[in-house]
C-alpha atoms as a PDB file:
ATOM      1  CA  UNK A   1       0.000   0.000   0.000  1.00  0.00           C
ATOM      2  CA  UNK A   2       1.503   3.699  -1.109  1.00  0.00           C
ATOM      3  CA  UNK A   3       2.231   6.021   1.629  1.00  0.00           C
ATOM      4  CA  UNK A   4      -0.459   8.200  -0.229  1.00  0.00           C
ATOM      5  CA  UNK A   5      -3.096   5.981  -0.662  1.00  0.00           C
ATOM      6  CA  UNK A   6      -2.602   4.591   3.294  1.00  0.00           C
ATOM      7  CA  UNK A   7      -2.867   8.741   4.167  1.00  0.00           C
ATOM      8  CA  UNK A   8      -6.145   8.725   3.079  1.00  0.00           C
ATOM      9  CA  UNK A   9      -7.675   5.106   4.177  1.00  0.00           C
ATOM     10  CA  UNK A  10      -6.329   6.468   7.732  1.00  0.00           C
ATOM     11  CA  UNK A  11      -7.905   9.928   6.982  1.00  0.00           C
ATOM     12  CA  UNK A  12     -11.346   8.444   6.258  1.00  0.00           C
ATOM     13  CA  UNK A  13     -10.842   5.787   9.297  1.00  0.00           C
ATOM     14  CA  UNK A  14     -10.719   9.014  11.401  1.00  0.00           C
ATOM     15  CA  UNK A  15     -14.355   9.996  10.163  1.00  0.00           C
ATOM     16  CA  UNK A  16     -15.201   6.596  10.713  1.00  0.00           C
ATOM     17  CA  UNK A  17     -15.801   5.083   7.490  1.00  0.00           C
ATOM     18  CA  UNK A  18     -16.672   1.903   7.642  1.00  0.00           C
ATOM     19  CA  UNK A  19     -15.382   0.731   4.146  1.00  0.00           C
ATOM     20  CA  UNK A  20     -12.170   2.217   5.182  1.00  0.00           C
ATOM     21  CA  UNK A  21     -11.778   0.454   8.094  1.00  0.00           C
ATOM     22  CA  UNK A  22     -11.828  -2.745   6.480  1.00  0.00           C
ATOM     23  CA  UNK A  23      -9.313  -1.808   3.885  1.00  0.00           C
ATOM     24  CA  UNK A  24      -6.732  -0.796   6.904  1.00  0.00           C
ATOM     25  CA  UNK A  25      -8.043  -4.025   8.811  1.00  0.00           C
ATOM     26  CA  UNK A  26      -7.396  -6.273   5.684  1.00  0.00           C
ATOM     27  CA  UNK A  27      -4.251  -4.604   5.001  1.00  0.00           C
ATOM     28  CA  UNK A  28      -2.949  -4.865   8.333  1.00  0.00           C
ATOM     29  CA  UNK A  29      -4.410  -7.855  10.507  1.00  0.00           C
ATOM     30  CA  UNK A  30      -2.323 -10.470   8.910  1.00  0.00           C
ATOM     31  CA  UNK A  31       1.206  -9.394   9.874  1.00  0.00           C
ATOM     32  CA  UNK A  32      -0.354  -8.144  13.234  1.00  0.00           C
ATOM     33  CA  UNK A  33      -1.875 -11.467  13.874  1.00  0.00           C
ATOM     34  CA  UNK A  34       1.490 -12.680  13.769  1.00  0.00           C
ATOM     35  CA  UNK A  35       2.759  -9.795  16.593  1.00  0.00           C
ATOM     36  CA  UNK A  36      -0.536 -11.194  18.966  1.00  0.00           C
ATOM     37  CA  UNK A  37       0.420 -14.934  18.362  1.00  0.00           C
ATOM     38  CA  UNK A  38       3.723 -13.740  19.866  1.00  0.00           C
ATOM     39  CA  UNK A  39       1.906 -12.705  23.092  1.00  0.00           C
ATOM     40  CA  UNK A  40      -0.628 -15.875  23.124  1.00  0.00           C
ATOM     41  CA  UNK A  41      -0.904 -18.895  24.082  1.00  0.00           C
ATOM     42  CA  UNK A  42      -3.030 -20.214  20.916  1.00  0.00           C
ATOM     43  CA  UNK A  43      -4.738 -19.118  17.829  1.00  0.00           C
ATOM     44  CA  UNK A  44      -8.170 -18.127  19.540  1.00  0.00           C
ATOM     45  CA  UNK A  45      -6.639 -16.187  22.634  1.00  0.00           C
ATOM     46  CA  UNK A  46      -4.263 -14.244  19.453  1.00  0.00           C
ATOM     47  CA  UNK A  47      -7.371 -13.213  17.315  1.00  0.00           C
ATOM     48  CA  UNK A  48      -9.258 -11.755  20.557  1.00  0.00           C
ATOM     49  CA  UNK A  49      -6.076  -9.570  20.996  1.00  0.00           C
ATOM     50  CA  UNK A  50      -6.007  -8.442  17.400  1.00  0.00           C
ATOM     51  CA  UNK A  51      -9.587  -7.266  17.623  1.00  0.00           C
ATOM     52  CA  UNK A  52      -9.522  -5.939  21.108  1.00  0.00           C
ATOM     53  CA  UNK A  53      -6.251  -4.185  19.443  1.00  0.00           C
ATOM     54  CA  UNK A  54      -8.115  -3.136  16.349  1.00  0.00           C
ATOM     55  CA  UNK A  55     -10.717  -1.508  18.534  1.00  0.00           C
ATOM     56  CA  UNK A  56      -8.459   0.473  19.774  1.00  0.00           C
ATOM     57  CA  UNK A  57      -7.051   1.456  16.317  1.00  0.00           C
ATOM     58  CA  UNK A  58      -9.960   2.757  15.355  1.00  0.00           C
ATOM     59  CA  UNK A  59     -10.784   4.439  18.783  1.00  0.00           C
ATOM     60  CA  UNK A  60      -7.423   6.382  18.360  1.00  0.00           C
ATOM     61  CA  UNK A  61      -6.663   7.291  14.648  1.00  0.00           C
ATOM     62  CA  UNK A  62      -7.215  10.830  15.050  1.00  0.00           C
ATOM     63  CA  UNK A  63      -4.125  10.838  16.901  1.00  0.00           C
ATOM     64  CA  UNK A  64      -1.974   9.784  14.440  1.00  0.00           C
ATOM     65  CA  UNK A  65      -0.101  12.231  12.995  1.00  0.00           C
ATOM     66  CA  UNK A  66       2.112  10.511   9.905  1.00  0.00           C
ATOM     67  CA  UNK A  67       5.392  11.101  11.985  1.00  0.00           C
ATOM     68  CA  UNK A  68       6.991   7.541  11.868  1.00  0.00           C
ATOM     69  CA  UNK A  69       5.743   4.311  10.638  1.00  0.00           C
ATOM     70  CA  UNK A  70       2.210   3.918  10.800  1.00  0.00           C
ATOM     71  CA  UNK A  71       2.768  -0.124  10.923  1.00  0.00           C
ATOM     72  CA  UNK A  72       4.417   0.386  13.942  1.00  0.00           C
ATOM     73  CA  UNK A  73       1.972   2.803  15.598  1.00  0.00           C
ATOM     74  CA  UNK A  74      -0.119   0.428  14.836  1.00  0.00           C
ATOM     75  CA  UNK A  75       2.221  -2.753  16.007  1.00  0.00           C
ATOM     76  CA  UNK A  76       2.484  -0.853  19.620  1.00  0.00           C
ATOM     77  CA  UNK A  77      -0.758  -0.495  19.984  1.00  0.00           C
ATOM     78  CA  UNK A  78      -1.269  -4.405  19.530  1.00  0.00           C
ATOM     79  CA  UNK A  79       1.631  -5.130  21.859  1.00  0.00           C
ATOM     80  CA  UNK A  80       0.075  -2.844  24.408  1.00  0.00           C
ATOM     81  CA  UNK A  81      -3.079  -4.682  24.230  1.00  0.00           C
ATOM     82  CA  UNK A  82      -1.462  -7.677  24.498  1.00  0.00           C
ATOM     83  CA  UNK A  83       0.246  -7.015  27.689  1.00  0.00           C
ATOM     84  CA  UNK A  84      -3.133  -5.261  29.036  1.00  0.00           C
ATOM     85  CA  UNK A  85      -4.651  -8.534  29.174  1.00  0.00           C
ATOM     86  CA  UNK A  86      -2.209 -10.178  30.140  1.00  0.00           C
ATOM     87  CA  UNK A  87      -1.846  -8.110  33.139  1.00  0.00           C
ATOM     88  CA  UNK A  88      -5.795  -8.648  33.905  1.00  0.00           C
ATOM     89  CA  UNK A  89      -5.761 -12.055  33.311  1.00  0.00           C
ATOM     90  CA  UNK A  90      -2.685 -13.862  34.438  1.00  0.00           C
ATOM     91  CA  UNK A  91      -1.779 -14.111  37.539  1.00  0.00           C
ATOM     92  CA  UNK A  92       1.486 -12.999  37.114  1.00  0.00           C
ATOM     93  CA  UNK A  93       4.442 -14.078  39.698  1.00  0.00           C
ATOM     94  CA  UNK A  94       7.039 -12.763  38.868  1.00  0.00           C
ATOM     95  CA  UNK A  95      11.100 -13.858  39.998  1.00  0.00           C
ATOM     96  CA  UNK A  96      12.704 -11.082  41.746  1.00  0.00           C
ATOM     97  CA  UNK A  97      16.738 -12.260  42.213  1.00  0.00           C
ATOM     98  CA  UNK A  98      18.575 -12.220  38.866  1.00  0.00           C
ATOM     99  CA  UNK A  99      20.212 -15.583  37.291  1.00  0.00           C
ATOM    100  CA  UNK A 100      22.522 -15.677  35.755  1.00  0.00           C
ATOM    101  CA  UNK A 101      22.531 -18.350  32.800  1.00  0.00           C
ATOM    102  CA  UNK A 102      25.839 -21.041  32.494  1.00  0.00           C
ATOM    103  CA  UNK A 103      28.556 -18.892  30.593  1.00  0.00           C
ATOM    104  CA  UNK A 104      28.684 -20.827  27.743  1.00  0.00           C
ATOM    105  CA  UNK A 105      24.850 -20.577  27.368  1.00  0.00           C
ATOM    106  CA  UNK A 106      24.307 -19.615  23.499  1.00  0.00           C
ATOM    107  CA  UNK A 107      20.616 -20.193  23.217  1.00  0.00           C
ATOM    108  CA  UNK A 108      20.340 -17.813  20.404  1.00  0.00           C
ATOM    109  CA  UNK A 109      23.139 -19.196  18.115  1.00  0.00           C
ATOM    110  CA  UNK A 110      21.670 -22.882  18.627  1.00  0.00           C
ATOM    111  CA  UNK A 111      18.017 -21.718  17.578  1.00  0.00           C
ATOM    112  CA  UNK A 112      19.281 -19.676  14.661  1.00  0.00           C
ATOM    113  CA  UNK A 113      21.448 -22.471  13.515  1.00  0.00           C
ATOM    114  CA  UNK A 114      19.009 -25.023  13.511  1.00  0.00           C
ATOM    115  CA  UNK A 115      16.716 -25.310  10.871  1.00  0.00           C
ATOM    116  CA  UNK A 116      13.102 -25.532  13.293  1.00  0.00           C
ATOM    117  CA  UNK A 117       9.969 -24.532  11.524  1.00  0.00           C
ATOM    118  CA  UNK A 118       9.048 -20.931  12.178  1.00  0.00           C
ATOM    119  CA  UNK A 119       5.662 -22.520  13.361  1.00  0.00           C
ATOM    120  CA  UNK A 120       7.396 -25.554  15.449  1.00  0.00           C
ATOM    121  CA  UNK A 121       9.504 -22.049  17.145  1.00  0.00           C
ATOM    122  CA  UNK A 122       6.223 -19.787  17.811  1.00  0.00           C
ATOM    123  CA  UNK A 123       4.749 -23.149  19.584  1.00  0.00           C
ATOM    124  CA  UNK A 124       8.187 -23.602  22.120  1.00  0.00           C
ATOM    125  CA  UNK A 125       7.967 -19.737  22.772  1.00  0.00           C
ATOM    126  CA  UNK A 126       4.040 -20.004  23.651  1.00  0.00           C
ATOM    127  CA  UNK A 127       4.547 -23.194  25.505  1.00  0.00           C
ATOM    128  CA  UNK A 128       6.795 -21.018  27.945  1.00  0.00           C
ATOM    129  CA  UNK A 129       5.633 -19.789  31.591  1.00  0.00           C
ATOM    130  CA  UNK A 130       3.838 -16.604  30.834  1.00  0.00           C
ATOM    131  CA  UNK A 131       6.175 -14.253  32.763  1.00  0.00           C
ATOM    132  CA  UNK A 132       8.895 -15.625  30.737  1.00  0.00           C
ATOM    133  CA  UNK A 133       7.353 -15.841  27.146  1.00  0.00           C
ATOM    134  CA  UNK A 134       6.162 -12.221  27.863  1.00  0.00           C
ATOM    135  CA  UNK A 135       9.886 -10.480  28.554  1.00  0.00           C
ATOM    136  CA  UNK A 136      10.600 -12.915  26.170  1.00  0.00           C
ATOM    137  CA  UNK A 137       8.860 -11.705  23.301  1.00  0.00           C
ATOM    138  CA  UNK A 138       9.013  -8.098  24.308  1.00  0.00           C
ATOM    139  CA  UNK A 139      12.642  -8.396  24.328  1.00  0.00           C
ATOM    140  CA  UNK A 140      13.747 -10.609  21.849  1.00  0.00           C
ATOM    141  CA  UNK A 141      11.134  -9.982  19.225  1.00  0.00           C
ATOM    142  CA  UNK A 142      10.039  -6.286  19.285  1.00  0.00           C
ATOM    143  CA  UNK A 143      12.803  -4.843  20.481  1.00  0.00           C
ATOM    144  CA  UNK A 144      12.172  -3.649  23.900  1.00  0.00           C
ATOM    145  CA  UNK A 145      14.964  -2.757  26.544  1.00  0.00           C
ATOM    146  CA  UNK A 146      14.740  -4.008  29.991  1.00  0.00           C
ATOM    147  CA  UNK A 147      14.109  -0.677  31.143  1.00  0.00           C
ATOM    148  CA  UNK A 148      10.884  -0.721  29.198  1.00  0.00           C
ATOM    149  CA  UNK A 149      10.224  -3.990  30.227  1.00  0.00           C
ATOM    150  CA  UNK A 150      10.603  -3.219  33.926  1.00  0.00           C
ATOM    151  CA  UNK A 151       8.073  -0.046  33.067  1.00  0.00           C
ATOM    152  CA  UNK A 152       5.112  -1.983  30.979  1.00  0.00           C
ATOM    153  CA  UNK A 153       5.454  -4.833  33.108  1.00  0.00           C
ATOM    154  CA  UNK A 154       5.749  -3.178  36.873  1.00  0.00           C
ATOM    155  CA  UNK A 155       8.981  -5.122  37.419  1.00  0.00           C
ATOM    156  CA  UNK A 156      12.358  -4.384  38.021  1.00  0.00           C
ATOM    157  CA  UNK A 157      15.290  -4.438  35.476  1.00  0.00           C
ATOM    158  CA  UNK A 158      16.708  -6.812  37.406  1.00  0.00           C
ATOM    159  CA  UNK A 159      13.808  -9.585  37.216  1.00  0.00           C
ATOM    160  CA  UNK A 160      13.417  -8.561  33.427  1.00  0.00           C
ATOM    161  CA  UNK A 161      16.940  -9.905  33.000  1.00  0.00           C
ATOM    162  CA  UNK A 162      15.948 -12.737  35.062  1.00  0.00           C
ATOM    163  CA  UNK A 163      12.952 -13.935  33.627  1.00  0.00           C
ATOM    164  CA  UNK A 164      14.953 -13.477  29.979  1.00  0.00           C
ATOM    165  CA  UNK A 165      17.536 -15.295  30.735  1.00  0.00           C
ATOM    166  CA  UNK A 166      15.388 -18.113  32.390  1.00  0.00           C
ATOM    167  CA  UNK A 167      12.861 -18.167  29.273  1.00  0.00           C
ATOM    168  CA  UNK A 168      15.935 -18.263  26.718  1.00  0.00           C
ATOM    169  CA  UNK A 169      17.767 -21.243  28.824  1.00  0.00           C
ATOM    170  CA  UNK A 170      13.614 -23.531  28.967  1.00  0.00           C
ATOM    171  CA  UNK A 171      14.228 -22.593  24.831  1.00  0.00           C
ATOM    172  CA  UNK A 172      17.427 -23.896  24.475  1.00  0.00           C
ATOM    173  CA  UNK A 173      16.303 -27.200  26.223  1.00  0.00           C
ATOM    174  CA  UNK A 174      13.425 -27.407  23.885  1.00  0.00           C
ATOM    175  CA  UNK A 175      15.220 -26.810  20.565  1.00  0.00           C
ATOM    176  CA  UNK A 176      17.735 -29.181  21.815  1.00  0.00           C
ATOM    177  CA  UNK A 177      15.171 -31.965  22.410  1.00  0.00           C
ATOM    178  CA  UNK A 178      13.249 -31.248  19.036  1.00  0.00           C
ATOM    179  CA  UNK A 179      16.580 -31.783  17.852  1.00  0.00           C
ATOM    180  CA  UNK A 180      17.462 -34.857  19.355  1.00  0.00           C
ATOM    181  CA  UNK A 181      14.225 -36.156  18.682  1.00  0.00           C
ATOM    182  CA  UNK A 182      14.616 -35.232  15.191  1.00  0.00           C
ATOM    183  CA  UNK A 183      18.231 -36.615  14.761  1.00  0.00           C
ATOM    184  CA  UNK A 184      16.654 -40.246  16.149  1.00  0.00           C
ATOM    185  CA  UNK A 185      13.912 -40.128  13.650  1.00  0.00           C
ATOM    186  CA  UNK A 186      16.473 -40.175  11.236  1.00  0.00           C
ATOM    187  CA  UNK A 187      18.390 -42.758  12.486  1.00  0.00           C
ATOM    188  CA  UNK A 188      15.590 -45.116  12.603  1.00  0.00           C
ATOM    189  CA  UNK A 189      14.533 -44.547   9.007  1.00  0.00           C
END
């Protein structure tokens, strides 16, 4: 979609256009499905986020002002609704000393080497303890610091770093069983 042609679907959103809407929702809810998945535990719970999300959208268009990218005005707005529910409806404990992972720890390098399905990855990250697959996916996948974290979240810095580095260690364990479990397929067949 041209810059110009978005401009004026987001213009006539503002009025509230109906037709409108549904071009910016059908240009937009695929790759922001993907951003709620992120933040969800399953398909269901990540399509009430992206329509408690696009609510919002629409509540709130008038105060975009084309300064920046309006995919990621809009891709904030998603995450934010994301962690609003989960704040209401997880009871979230949260780790408050800091731990510190094994040195040697390279969680990262073995998921990036490893040839997992991008769906077979979004399931591991869902299937982690809330707490952690939320710093998680703040951090790691949109970019957040762990000051922002600590300030979205109501937790320190240091339990952001905590929870991240406990969430990235459960990962490595579970790409390294897929893996295994994968290699001994192969060696029966």
């Amino acid at each position: 979609m041209e810059n110009r042609e978005l401009e004026q679907i987001v213009k006539e959103c503002s009025k509230g256009k109906s037709k409108a809407q549904e071009l910016l929702y059908r240009a937009f809810a695929p790759k922001m499905l993907g951003v709620c998945l992120r933040y969800s535990n399953d398909l269901s719970e990540a399509e009430d986020t992206l329509q408690d999300g696009f609510i919002k959208v629409f509540q709130n268009i008038k105060s975009y002002q084309f300064k920046g990218s309006f995919e990621g005005w809009i891709r904030r707005i998603m995450v934010n609704t994301a962690l609003e529910k989960f704040r209401k409806s997880k009871n979230m404990q949260v780790v408050d000393e800091v731990w510190e992972p094994d040195p040697d720890s390279e969680a990262e390098e073995s998921i990036q080497n490893s040839n997992i399905p991008l769906e077979v990855l979004l399931q591991m990250v869902q299937g982690l303890p809330d707490r952690y697959q939320m710093v998680f996916s703040l951090y790691v996948l949109d970019g957040y610091t762990h000051n922002e974290i600590s300030e979205v979240m109501n937790i320190t810095v240091g339990t952001s770093k905590s929870n991240l580095a406990r969430g990235r260690a459960i990962l490595k364990q579970k790409v390294n069983d897929y893996l295994s479990e994968k290699e001994n397929k192969l060696k029966i067949c």
